[in-house]
Protein backbone atom coordinates (compact mmCIF):
# COMPACT_ATOMS: atom_id res chain seq x y z
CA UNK A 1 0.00 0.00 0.00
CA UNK A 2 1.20 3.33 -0.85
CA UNK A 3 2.05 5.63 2.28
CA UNK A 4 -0.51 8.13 2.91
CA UNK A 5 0.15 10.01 5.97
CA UNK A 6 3.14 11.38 7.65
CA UNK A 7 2.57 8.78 10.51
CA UNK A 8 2.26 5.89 7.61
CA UNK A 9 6.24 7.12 6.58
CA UNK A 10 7.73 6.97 10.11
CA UNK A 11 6.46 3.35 10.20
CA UNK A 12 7.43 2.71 6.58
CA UNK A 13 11.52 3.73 7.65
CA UNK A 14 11.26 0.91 10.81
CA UNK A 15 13.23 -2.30 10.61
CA UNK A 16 15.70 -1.64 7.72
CA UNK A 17 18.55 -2.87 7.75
CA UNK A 18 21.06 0.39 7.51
CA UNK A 19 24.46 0.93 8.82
CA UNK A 20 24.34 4.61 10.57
CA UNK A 21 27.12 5.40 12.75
CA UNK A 22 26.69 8.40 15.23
CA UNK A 23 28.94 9.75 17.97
CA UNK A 24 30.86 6.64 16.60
CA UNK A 25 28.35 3.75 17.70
CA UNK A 26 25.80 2.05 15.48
CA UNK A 27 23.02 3.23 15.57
CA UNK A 28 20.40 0.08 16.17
CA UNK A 29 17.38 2.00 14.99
CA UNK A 30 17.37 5.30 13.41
CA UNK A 31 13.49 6.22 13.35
CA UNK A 32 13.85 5.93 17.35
CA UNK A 33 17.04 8.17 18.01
CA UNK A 34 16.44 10.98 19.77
CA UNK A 35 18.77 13.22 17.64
CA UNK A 36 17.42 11.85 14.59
CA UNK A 37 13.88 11.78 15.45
CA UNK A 38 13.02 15.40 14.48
CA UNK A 39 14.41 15.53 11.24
CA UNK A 40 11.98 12.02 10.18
CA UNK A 41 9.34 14.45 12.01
CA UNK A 42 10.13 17.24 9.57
CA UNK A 43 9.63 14.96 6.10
CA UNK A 44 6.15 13.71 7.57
CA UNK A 45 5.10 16.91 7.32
CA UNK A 46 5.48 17.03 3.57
CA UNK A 47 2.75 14.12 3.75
CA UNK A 48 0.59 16.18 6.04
CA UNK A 49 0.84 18.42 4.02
CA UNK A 50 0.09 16.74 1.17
CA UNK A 51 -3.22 15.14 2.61
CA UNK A 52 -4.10 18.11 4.20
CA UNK A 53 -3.26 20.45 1.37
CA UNK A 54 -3.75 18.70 -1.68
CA UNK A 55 -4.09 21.02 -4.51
CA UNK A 56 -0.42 22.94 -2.77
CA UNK A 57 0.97 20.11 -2.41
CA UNK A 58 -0.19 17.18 -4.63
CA UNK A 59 -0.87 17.07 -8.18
CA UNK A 60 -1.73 14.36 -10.73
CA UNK A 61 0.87 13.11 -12.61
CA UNK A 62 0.79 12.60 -16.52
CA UNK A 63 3.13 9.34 -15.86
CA UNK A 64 1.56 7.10 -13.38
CA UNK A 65 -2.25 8.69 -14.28
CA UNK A 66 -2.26 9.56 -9.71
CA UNK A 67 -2.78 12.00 -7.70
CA UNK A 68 1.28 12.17 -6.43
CA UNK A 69 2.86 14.16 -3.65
CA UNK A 70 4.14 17.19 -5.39
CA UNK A 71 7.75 15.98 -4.03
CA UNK A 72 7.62 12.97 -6.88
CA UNK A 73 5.72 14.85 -9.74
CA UNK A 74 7.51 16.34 -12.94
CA UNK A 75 7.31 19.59 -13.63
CA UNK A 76 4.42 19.63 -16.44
CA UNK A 77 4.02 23.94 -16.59
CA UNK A 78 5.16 27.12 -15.29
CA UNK A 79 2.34 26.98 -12.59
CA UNK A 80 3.55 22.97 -11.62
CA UNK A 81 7.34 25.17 -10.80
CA UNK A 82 5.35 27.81 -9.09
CA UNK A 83 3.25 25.72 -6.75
CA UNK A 84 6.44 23.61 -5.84
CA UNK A 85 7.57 27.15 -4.37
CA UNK A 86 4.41 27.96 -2.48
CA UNK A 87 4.31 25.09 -1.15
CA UNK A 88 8.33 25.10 -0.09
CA UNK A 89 7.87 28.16 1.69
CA UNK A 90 4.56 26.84 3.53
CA UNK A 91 6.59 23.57 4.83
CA UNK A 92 9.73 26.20 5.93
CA UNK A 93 6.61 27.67 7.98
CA UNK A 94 5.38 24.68 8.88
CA UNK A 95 8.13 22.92 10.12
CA UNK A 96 10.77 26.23 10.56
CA UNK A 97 13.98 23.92 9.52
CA UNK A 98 15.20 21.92 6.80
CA UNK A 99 12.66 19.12 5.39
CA UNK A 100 14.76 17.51 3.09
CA UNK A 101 12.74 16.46 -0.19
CA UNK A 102 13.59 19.35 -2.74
CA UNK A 103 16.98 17.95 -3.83
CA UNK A 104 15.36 14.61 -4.68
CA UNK A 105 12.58 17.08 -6.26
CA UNK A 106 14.71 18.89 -8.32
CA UNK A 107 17.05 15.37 -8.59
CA UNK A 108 13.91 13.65 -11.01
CA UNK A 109 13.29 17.12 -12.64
CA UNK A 110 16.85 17.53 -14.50
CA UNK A 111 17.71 13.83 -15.54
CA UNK A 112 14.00 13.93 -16.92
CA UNK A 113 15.24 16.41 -19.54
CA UNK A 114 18.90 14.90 -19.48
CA UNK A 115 18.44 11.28 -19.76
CA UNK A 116 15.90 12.60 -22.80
CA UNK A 117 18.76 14.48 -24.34
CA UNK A 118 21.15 11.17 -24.07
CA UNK A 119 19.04 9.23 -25.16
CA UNK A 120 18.35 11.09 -28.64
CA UNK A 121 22.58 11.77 -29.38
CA UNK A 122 23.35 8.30 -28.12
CA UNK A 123 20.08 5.75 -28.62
CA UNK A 124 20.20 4.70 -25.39
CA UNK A 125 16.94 4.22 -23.17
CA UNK A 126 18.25 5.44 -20.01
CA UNK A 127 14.80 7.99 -20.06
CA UNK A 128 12.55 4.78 -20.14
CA UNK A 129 14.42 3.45 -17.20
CA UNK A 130 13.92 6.75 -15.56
CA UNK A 131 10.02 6.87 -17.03
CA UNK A 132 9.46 3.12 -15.34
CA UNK A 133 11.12 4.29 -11.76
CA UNK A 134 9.04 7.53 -11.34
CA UNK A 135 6.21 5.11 -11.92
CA UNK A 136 7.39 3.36 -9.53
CA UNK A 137 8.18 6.14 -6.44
CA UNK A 138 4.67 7.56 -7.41
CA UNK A 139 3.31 4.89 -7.09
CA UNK A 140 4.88 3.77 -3.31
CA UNK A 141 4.70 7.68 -2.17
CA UNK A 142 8.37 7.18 -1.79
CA UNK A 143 10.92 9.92 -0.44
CA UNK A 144 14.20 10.75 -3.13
CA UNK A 145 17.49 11.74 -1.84
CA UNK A 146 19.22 13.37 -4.31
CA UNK A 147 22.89 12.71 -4.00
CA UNK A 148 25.70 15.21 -6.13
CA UNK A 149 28.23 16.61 -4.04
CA UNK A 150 31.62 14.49 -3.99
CA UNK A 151 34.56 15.11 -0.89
CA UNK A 152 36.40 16.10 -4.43
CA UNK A 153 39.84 15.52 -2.51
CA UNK A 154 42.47 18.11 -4.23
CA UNK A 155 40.00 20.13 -5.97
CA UNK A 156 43.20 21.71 -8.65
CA UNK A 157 42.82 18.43 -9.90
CA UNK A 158 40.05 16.34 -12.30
CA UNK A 159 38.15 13.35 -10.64
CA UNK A 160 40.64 11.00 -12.93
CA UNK A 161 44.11 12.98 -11.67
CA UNK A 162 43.61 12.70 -7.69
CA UNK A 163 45.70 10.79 -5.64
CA UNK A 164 43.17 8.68 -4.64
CA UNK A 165 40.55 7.77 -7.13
CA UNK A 166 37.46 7.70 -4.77
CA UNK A 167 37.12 10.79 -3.11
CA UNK A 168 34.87 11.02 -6.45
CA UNK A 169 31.85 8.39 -6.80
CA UNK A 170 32.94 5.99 -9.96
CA UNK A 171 32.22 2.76 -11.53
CA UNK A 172 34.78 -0.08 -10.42
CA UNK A 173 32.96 -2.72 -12.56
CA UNK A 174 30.02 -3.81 -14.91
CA UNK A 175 28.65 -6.87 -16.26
CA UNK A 176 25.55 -8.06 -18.00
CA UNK A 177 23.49 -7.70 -14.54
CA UNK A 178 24.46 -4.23 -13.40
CA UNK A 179 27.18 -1.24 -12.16
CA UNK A 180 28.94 -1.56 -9.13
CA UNK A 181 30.37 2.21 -7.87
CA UNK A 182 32.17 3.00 -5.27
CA UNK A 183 33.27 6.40 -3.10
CA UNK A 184 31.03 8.50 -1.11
CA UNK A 185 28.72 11.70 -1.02
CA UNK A 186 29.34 14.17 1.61
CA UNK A 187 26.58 17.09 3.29
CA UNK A 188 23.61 14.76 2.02
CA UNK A 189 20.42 16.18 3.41
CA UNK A 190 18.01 13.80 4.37
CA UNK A 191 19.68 10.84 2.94
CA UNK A 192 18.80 8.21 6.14
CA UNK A 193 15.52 9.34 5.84
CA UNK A 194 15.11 8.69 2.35
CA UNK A 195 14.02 5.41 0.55
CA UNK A 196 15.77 5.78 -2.34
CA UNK A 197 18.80 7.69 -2.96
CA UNK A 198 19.57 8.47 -6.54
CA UNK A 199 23.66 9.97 -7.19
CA UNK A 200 25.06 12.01 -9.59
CA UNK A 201 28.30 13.82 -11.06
CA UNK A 202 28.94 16.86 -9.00
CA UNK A 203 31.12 18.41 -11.69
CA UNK A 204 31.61 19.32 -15.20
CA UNK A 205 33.90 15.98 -16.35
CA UNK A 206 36.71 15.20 -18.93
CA UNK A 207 37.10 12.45 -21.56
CA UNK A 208 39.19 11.32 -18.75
CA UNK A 209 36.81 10.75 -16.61
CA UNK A 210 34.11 8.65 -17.43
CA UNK A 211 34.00 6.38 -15.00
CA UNK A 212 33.23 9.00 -13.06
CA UNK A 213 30.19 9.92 -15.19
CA UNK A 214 27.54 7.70 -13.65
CA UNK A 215 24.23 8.36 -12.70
CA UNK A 216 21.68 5.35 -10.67
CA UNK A 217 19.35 4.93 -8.20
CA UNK A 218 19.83 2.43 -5.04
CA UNK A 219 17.65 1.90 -2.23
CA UNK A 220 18.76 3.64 0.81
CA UNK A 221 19.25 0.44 2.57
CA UNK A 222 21.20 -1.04 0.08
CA UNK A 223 24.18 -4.12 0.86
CA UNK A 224 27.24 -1.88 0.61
CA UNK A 225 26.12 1.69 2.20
CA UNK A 226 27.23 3.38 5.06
CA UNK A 227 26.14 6.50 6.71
CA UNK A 228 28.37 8.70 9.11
CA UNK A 229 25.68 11.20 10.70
CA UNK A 230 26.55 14.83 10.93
CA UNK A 231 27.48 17.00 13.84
CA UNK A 232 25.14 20.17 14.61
CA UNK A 233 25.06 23.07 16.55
CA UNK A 234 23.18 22.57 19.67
CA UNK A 235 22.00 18.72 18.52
CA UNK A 236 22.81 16.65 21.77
CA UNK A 237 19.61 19.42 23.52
CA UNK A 238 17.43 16.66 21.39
CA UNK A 239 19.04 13.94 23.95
CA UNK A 240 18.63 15.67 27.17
CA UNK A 241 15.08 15.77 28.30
CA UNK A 242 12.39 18.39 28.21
CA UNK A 243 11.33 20.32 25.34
CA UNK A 244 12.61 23.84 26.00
CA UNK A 245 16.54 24.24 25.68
CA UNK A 246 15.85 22.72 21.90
CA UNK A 247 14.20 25.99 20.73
CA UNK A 248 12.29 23.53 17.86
CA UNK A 249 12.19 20.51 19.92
CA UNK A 250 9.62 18.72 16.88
CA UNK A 251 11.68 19.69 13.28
CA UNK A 252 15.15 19.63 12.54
CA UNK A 253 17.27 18.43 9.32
CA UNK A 254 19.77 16.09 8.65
CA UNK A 255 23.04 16.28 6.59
CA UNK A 256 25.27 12.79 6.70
CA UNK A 257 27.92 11.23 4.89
CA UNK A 258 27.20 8.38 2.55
CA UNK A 259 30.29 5.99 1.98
CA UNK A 260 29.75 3.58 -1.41
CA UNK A 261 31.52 0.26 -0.99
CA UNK A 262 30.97 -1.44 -3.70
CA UNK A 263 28.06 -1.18 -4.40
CA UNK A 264 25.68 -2.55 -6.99
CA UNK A 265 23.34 -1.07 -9.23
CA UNK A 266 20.64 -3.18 -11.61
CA UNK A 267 20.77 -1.75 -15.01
CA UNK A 268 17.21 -0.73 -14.37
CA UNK A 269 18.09 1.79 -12.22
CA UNK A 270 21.47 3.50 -14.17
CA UNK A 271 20.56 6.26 -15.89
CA UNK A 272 23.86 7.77 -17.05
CA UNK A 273 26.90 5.34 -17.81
CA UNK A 274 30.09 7.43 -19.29
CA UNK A 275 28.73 9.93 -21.54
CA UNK A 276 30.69 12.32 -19.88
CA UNK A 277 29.80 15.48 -21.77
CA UNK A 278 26.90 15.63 -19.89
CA UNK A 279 28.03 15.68 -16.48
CA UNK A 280 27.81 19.63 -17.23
CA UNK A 281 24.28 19.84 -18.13
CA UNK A 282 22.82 17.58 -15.65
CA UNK A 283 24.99 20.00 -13.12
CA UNK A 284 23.55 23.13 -14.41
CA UNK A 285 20.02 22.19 -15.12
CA UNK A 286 19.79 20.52 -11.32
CA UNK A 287 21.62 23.73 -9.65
CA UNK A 288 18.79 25.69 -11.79
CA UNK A 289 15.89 24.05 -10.11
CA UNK A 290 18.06 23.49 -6.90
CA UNK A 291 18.70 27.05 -6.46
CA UNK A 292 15.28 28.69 -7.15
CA UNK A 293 13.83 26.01 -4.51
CA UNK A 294 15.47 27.98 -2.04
CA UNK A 295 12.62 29.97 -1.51
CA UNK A 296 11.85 27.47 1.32
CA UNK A 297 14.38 29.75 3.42
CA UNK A 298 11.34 32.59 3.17
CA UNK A 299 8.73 30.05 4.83
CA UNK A 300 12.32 30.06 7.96
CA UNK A 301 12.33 33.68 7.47
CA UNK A 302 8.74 34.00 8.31
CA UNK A 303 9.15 32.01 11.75
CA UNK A 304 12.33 34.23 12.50
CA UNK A 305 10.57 37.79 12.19
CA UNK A 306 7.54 36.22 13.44
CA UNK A 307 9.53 35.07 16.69
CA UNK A 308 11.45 38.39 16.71
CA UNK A 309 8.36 40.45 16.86
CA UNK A 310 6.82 38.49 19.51
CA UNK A 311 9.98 38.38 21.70
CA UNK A 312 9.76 42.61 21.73
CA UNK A 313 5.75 42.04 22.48
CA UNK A 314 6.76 40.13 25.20
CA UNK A 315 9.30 42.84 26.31
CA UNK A 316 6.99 45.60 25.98
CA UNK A 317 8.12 47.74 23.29
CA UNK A 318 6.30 46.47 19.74
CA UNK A 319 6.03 50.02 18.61
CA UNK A 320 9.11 51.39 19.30
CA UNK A 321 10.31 52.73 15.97
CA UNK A 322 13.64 50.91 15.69
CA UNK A 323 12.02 47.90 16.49
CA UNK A 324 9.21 48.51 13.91
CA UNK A 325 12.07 49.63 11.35
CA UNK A 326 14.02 46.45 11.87
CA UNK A 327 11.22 44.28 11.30
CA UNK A 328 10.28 45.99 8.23
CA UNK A 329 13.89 45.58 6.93
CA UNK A 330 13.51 41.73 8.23
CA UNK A 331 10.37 41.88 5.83
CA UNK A 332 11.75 43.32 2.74
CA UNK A 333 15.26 41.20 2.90
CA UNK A 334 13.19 37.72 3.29
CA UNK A 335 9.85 38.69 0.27
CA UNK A 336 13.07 39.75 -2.01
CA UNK A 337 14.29 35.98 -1.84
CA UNK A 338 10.91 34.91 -2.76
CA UNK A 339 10.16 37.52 -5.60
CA UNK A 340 13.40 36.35 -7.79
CA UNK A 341 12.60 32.55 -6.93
CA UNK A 342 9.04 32.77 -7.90
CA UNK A 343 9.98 35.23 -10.93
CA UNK A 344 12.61 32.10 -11.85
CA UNK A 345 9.40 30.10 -12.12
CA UNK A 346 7.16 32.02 -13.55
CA UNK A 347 9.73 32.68 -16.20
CA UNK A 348 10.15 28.93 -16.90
CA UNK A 349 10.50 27.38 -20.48
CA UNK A 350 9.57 23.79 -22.06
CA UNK A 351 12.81 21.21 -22.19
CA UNK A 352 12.97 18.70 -25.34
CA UNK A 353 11.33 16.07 -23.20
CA UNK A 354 8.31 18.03 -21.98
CA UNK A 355 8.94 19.09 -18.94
CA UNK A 356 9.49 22.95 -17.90
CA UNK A 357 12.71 24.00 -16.37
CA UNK A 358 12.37 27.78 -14.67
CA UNK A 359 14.63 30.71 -15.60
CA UNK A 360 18.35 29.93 -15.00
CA UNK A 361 19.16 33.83 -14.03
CA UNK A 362 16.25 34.50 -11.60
CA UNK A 363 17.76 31.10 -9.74
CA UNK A 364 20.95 32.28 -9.47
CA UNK A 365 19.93 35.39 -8.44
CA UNK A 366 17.59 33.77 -5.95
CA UNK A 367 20.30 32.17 -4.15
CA UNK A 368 22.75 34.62 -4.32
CA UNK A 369 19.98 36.46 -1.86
CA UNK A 370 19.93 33.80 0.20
CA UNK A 371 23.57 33.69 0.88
CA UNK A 372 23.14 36.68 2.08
CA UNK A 373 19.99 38.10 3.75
CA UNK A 374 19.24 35.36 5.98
CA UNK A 375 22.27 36.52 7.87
CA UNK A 376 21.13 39.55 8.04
CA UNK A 377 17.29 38.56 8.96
CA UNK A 378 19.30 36.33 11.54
CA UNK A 379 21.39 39.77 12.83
CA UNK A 380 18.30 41.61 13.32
CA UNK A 381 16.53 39.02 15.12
CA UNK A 382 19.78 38.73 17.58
CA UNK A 383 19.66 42.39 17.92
CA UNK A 384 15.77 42.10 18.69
CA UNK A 385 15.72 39.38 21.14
CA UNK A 386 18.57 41.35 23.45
CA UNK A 387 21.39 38.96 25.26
CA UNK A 388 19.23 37.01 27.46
CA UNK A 389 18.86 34.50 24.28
CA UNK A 390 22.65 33.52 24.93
CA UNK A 391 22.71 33.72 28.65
CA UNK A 392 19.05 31.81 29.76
CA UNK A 393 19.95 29.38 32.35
CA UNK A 394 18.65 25.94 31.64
CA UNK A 395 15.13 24.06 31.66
CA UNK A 396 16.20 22.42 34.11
CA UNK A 397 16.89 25.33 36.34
CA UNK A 398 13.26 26.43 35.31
CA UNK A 399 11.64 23.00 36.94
CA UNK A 400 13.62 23.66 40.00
CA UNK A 401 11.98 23.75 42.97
CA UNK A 402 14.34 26.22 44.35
CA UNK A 403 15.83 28.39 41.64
CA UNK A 404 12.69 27.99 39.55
CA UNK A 405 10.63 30.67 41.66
CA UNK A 406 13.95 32.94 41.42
CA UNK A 407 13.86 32.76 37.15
CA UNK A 408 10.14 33.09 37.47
CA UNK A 409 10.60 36.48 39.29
CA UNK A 410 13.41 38.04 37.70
CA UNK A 411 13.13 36.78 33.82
CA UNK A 412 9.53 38.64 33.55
CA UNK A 413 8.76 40.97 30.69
CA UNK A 414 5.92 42.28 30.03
CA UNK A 415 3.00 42.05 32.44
CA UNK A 416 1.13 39.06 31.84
CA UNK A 417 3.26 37.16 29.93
CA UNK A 418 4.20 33.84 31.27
CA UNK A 419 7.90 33.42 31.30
CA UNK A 420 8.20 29.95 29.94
CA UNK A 421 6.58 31.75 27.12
CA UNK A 422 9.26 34.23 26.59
CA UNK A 423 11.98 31.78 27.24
CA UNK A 424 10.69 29.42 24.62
CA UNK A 425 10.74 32.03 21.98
CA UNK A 426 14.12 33.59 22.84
CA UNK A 427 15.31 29.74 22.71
CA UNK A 428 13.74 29.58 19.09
CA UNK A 429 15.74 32.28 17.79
CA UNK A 430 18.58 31.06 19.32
CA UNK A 431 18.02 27.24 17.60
CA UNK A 432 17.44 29.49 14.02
CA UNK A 433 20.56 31.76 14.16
CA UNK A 434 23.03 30.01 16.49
CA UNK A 435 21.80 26.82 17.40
CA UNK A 436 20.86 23.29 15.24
CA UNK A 437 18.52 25.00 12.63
CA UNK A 438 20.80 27.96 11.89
CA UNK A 439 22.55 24.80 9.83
CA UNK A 440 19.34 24.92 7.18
CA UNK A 441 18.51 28.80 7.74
CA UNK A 442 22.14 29.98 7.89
CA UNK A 443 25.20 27.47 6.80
CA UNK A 444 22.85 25.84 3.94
CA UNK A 445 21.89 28.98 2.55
CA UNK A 446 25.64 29.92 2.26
CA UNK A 447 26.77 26.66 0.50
CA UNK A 448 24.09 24.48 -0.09
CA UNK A 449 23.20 24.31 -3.98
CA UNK A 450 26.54 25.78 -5.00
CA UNK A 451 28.65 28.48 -2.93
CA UNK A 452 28.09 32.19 -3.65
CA UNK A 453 31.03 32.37 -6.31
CA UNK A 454 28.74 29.45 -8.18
CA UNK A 455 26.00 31.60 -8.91
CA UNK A 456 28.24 34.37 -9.39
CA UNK A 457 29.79 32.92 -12.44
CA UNK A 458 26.37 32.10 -13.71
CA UNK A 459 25.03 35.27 -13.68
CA UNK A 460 28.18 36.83 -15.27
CA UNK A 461 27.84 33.96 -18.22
CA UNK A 462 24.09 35.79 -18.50
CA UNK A 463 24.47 39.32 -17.96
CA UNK A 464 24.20 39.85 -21.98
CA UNK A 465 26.13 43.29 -21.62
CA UNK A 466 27.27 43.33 -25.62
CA UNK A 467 23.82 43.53 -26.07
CA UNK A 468 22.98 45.99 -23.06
CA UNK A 469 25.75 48.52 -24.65
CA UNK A 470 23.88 48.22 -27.72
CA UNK A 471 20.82 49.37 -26.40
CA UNK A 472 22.38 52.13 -24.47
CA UNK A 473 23.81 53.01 -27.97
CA UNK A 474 20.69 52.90 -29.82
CA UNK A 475 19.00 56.09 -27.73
CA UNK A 476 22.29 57.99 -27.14
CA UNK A 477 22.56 57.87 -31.05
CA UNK A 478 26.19 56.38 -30.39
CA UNK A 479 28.10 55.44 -33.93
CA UNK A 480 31.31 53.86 -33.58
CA UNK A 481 32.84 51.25 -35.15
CA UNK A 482 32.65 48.36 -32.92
CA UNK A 483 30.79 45.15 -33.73
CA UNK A 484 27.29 44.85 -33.86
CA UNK A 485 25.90 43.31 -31.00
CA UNK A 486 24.80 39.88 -31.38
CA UNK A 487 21.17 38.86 -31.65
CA UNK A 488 19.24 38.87 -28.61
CA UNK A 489 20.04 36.35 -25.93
CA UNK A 490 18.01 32.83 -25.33
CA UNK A 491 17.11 34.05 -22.00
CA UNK A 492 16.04 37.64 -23.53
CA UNK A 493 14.37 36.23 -25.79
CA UNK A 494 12.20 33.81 -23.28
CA UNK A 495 11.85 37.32 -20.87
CA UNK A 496 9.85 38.92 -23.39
CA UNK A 497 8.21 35.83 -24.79
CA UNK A 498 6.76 35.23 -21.22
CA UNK A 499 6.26 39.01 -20.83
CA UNK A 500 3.95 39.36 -23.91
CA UNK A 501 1.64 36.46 -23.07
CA UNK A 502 1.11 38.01 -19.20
């Protein structure tokens, strides 16, 4: 039976047989860890969502014929892109952390059009196999991890000139059966709570390479994988009791290491197998997706100025003008994120295979913001919330018998607010901007999807300025003897395409 509910997934992830290592034990059962816990409870909301929400969150799928979580569905219009980002920001709301299922999103989207593209210069029927397994994950309500970024060892050097020849994912061997890869995937959100994990290059690749140019899916529980969970900020508050110190005690993500050991892959499930030259388009066409679905960081944004506001409630100056100005700025800084991811969207155009892939420039532009002004929204809120968010003594302290009365009498604000109240929300913004969420609000935004000088080089490969000279040219009534500029750009060209139909 396909999983319905968010409660129907935690179930679904008991009893498999998976090798996590934390703190440097096994771990005997993930789905009952206590640091693990809240990042499974952060992907069931996506199926709350979903059965809650269904026209934001699911949509019926041209491939399977079903009405699919919008997680598993391809792209099918500009409005299918759009409603992925509405309902990204409403789980960052929701949940106020990471919830892991856009890379596996975004994963399906861009070997959809790539495989497609293989396929027609090479006459293989790697987008068939793809076709078959998104019937398949539809079908099952499954959860994707999408898996791209290598250790990359010396990175001066090409996956085929390091040292040592794994610290990039590669095939070892084939046969008539299958692939067998081996290496590992580093900063993989969500990948222990996934149930498949499909991997791909993380770079731009070489003749030289092409064993390294290999794209499959494997079950997440596969003979052969090993996780090594990742260290957070804050994450052993999860194992300590009490609900308080946590800030988000429920939601949290998850970023772990995935080491390949050999392992094997059925033919059924490779989708890219040496054709190296495009390792570079499955890169840019998944960072394009990948970095416009960073719009989720808005729905963060939303708890953090909504936490911030009610922190200076609680200390009894909402309408002091600084206050009011910072929240404003707050505001502005987060709805800009959102305007140039949802522009990237609505700007999207139609890929050889069908499906829509949104405006490359708008992306980058999208998270280039996000680099940025969630450190700032994150400043303000620190500035806001005063030092008391860094100094509050303990929950435990607060239970007390003795000193518990004593925090009760001198950690009041406001009259008649409680103040568990106002140390709960102080301990939120401290989890967002300090603490273990500030690694999805903060850290991720910085680096996850490609580092700032990534997007930086895409928007200089787009700013068209030959053409932009020209037009300045044209009304100053400039006549020299440079070049013409060249036609108008592809992504021009789309602009005012999409322009003239609105």
């Amino acid at each position: 039976m396909p999983i319905k509910t968010g409660a129907e997934y935690i179930q679904s992830l008991k009893g498999r047989k998976m090798k996590v290592y934390l703190f440097g034990e096994l771990v005997q059962e993930p789905v009952d860890h206590p640091m693990i816990r809240p990042s499974i409870n952060a992907v069931a909301e996506t199926y709350d969502l979903a059965a809650s929400e269904s026209e934001l969150a699911s949509v019926k799928s041209s491939i399977s014929g079903l009405q699919v979580n919008r997680f598993l569905h391809i792209a099918e219009s500009a409005e299918d892109l759009v409603n992925q980002n509405k309902m990204q920001r409403k789980l960052g709301q929701l949940t106020g952390t990471c919830f892991q299922r856009c890379v596996g999103m975004d994963a399906l989207n861009s070997l959809y059009s790539v495989t497609y593209e293989i396929d027609e210069k090479h006459k293989t029927n790697y987008h068939k196999r793809l076709v078959e397994f998104i019937k398949m994950i539809q079908t099952e309500n499954f959860v994707i991890g999408g898996a791209m970024t290598d250790p990359k060892g010396d990175r001066s050097k090409a996956p085929h000139e390091q040292e040592d020849p794994d610290v990039f994912l590669r095939v070892v061997e084939k046969n008539d059966k299958g692939i067998v890869v081996r290496g590992a995937k580093a900063h993989q959100t969500g990948c222990i709570n996934s149930h498949w994990i499909i991997f791909m290059p993380t770079m731009r690749l070489q003749e030289n390479d092409v064993d390294y140019a290999v794209v499959g899916a494997i079950p997440a529980d596969a003979p052969g994988i090993t996780y090594i969970y990742g260290r957070q900020s804050c994450d052993t508050r999860s194992m300590e009791g009490g609900d308080l110190d946590a800030g988000n005690s429920k939601f949290a993500g998850q970023e772990a290491m995935i080491i390949f050991d050999d392992v094997f892959v059925p033919w059924e499930y490779v989708f890219m197998n040496g054709e190296y030259e495009f390792a570079s388009m499955l890169v840019e066409r998944f960072t394009c997706y990948h970095r416009r679905s960073y719009v989720c960081k808005t729905g963060l944004g939303d708890v953090l100025i909504g936490a911030s506001a009610a922190i200076s409630d609680y200390n009894g100056i909402p309408n002091v003008s600084h206050i009011r100005d910072k929240l404003v700025e707050m505001t502005h800084l987060n709805e800009t994120i959102y305007a140039a991811g949802i522009a990237s969207s609505y700007q999207a155009h139609r890929t050889k295979s069908g499906n829509w892939l949104n405006d490359d420039m708008l992306a980058n532009v999208c998270k280039h913001n996000v680099t940025r002004f969630p450190y700032e929204i994150g400043r303000l809120a620190q500035d806001i919330a005063g030092g008391l968010m860094v100094t509050l003594p303990s929950e435990k302290d607060l239970r007390n018998p003795e000193t518990g009365p004593i925090l009760r009498k001198y950690l009041r604000g406001r009259k008649g607010v409680d103040v568990e109240d106002r140390m709960r929300i102080l301990r939120l913004i401290e989890n967002m901007t300090l603490g273990r969420n500030a690694v999805g609000y903060l850290t991720e935004s910085m680096h996850g999807a490609g580092s700032p000088q990534a997007q930086r080089i895409q928007i200089a490969r787009q700013m068209q300025l030959e053409y932009k000279k020209q037009l300045a040219k044209n009304l100053a009534n400039v006549k020299d003897d440079t070049p013409s500029s060249p036609e108008m750009s592809d992504y021009f060209q789309r602009v005012f395409k999409t322009s003239s139909k609105n």
